[in-house]
Protein backbone atom coordinates (compact mmCIF):
# COMPACT_ATOMS: atom_id res chain seq x y z
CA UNK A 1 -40.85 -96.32 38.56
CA UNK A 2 -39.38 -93.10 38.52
CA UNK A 3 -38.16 -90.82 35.72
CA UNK A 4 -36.06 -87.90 36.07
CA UNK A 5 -35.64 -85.70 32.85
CA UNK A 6 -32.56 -83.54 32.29
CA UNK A 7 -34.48 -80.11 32.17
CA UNK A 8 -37.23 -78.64 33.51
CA UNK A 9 -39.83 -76.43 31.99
CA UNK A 10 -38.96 -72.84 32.32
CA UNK A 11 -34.81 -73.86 31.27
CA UNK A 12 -33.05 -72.94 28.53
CA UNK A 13 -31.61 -75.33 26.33
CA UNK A 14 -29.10 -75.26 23.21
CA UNK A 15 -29.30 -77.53 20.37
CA UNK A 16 -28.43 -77.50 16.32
CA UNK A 17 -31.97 -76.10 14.59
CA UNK A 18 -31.54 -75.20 11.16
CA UNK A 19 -27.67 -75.93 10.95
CA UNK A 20 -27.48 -72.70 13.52
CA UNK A 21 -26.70 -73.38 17.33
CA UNK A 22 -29.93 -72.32 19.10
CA UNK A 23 -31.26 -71.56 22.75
CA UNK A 24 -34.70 -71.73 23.44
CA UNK A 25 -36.81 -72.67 26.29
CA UNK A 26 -39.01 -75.71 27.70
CA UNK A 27 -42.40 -75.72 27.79
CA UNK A 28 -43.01 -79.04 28.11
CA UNK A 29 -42.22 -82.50 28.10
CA UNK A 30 -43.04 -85.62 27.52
CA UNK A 31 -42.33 -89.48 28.72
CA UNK A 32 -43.28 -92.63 27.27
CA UNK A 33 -42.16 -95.83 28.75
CA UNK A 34 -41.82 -98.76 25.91
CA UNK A 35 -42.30 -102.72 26.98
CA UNK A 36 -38.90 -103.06 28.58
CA UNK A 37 -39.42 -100.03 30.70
CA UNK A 38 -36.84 -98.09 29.17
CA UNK A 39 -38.28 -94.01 29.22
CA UNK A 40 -38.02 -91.73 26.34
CA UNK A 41 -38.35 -88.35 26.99
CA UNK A 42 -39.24 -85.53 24.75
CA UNK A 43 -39.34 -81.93 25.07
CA UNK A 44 -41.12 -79.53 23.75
CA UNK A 45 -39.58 -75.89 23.03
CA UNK A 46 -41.08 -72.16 23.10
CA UNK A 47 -40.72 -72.30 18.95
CA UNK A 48 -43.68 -73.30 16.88
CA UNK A 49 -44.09 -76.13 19.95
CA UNK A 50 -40.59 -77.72 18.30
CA UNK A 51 -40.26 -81.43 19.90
CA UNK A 52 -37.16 -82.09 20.28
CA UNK A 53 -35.36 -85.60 21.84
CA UNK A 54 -33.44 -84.76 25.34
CA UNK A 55 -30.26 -86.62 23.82
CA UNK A 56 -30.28 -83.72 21.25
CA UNK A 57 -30.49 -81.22 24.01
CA UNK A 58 -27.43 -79.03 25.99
CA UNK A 59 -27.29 -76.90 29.14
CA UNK A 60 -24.76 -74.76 27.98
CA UNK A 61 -23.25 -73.65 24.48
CA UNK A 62 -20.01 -74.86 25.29
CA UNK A 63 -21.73 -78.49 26.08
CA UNK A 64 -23.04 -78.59 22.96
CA UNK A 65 -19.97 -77.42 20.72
CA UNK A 66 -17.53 -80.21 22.27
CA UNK A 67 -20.19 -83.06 20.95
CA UNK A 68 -19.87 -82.25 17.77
């Protein structure tokens, strides 16, 4: 099975943290596979190693503000 996340580690990625739209960067991930093989993947950011769910992650500013 293969898993391919949205970001790498090294990207910048925007997201609400503390009610304030936010870019920070990956330094990790990771991926965990439940019984019906369906992946969940987590990253974690550059800020106090902040894990963070990739559906609650943007690549751009503007990607972010039109899914609110």
């Amino acid at each position: 099975m293969e898993v391919e996340t949205k970001f790498d580690i090294g990207d910048k990625v925007w997201l609400i943290y503390n009610n304030l739209v936010t870019a920070l960067k990956v330094s990790g991930y990771r991926i965990t596979i439940d019984e019906s093989f369906n992946p969940e993947i987590v990253y974690t950011l550059n800020y106090n190693c902040l894990e963070v769910a990739e559906s609650q992650l943007f690549k751009t500013k503007e990607e972010l503000l039109n899914s609110l």
